[in-house]
Protein backbone atom coordinates (compact mmCIF):
# COMPACT_ATOMS: atom_id res chain seq x y z
CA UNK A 1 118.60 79.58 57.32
CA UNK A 2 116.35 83.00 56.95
CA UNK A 3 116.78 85.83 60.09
CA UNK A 4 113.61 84.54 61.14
CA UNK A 5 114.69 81.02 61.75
CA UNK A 6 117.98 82.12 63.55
CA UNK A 7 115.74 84.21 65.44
CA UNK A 8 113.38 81.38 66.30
CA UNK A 9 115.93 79.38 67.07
CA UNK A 10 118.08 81.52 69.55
CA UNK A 11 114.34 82.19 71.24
CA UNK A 12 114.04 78.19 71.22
CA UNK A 13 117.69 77.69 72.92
CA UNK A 14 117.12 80.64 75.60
CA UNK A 15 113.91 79.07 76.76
CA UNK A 16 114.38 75.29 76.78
CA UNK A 17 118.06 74.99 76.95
CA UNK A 18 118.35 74.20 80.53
CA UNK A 19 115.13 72.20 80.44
CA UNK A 20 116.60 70.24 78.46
CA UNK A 21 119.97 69.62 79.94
CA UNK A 22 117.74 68.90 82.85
CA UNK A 23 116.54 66.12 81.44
CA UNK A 24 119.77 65.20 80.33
CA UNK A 25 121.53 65.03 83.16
CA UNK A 26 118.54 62.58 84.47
CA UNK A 27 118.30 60.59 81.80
CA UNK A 28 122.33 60.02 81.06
CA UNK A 29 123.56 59.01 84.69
CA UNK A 30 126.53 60.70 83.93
CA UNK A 31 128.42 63.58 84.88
CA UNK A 32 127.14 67.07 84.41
CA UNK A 33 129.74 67.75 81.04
CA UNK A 34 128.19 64.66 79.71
CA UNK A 35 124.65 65.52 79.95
CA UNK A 36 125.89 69.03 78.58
CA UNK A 37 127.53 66.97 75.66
CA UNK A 38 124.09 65.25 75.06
CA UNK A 39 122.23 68.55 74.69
CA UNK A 40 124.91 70.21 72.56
CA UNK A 41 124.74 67.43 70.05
CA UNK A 42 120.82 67.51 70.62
CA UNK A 43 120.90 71.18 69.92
CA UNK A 44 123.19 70.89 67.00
CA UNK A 45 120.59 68.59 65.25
CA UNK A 46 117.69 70.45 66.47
CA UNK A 47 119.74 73.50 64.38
CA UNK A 48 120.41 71.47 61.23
CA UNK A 49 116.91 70.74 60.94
CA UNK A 50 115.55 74.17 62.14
CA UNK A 51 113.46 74.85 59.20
CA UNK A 52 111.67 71.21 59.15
CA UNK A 53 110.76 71.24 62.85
CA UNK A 54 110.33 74.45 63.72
CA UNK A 55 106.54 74.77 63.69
CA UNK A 56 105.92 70.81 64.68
CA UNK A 57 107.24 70.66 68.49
CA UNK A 58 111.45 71.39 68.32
CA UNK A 59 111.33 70.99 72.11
CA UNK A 60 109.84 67.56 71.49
CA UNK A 61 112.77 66.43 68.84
CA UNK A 62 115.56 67.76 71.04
CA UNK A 63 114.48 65.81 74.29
CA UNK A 64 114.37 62.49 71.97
CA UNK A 65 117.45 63.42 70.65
CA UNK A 66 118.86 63.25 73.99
CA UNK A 67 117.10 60.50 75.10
CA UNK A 68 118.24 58.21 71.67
CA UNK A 69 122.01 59.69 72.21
CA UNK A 70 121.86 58.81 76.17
CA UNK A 71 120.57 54.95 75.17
CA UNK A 72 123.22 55.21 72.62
CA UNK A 73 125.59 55.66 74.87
CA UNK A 74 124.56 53.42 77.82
CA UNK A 75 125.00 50.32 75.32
CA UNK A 76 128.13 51.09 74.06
CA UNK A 77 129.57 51.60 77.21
CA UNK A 78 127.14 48.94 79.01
CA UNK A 79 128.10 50.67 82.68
CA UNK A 80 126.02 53.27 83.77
CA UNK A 81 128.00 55.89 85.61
CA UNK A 82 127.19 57.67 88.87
CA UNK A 83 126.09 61.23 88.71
CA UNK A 84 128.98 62.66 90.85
CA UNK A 85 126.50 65.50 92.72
CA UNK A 86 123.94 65.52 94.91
CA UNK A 87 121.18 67.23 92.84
CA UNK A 88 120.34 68.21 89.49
CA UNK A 89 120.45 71.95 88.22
CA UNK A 90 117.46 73.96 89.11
CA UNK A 91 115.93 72.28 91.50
CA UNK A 92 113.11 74.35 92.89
CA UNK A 93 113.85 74.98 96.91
CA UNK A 94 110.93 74.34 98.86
CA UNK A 95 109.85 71.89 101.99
CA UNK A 96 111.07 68.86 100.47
CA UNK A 97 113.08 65.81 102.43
CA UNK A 98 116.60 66.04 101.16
CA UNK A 99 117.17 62.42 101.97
CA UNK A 100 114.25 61.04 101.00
CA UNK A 101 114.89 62.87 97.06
CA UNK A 102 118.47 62.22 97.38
CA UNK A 103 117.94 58.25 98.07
CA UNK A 104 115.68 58.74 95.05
CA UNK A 105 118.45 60.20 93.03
CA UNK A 106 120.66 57.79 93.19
CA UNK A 107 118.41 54.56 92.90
CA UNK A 108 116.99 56.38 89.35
CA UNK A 109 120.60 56.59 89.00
CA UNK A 110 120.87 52.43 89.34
CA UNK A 111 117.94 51.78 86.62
CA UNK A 112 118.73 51.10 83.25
CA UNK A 113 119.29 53.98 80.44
CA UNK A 114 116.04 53.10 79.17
CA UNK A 115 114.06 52.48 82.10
CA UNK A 116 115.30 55.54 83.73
CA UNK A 117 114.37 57.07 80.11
CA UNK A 118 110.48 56.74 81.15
CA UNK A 119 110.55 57.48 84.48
CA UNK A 120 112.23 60.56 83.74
CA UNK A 121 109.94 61.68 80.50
CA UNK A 122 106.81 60.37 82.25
CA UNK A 123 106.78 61.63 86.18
CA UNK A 124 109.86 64.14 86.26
CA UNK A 125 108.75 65.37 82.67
CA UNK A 126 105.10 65.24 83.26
CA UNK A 127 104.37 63.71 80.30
CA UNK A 128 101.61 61.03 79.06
CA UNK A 129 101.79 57.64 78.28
CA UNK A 130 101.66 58.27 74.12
CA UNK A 131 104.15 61.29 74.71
CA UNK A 132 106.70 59.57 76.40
CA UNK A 133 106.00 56.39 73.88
CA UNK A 134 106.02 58.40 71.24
CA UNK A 135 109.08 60.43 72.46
CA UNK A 136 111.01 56.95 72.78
CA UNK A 137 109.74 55.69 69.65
CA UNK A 138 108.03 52.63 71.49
CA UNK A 139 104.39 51.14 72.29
CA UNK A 140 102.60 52.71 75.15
CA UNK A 141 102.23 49.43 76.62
CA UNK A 142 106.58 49.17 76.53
CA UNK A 143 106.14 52.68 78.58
CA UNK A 144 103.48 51.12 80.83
CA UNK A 145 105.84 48.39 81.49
CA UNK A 146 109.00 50.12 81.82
CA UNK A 147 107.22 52.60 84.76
CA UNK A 148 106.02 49.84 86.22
CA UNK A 149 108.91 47.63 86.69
CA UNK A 150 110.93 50.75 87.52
CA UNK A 151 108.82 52.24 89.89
CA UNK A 152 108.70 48.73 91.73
CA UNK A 153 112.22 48.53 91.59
CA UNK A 154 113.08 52.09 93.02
CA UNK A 155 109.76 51.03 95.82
CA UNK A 156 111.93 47.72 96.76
CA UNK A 157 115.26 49.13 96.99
CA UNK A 158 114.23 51.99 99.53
CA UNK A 159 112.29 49.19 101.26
CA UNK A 160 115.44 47.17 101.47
CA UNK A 161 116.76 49.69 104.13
CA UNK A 162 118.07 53.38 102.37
CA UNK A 163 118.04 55.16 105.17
CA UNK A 164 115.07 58.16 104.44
């Protein structure tokens, strides 16, 4: 790798590095050194491919390399575990209902990895339909779906009675 690319690529992992982890930590339903694991490996790829992605969108690869390692892991372990804190790093402090985004935590918490995959890339993310399909490698009408159902499902279960 030339100067330039190191130096392009330390820029890269100062600005999006806890963006990413972000993201992580959403996506994996796991503890915080899990979601840190993700990115690492994430970042490690992201660096072994530096000179290939680097002018296409290396934020892009990285956050589907989490996303594909986080699935990964959700089927081999087939239990999704509980993210053991109440909030996610860098959440910005401002007039929001604790409860009410707490209760939301922890039912994005219940979907499954690739449900909570979307829902993450497409509202917490703010990305479109063909990013977050394309991001997944799946049709836009699988991400249409997958809101959908999980949005519904997140909607019922505060319905049911979580106290917001």
């Amino acid at each position: 790798m030339t100067e330039e690319d190191e130096a392009a690529f330390d820029e890269f992992l100062a600005a999006r590095s806890t963006a990413l982890l972000r993201t992580a930590v959403l996506v994996c339903g796991a503890s915080p050194h899990d979601a840190e694991d993700l990115v690492q490996g994430a970042l490690e790829r992201v660096y072994r491919h530096w000179g290939r992605i680097r002018h296409d969108n290396p934020e892009a690869y990285a956050r589907r390399v989490v996303v594909n390692a986080a699935i990964s892991r959700a089927r081999r372990k087939r239990v999704i575990q509980e993210i053991t804190f109440a909030r996610p790093p860098e959440t910005a402090v401002d007039a929001v209902d604790h409860g009410l985004r707490d209760a939301l935590m922890a039912e994005l918490r219940k979907l499954p990895a690739r449900m909570r995959a979307v829902i993450v890339l497409r509202y917490w993310e703010d990305m479109s339909e063909a990013e977050t399909a394309a991001a997944l490698g799946c049709a836009i009408g699988t991400v249409k779906s997958q809101a959908a159902r999980g949005l519904a499902r997140i909607r019922e279960r505060l319905a049911e009675g979580v106290p917001v």
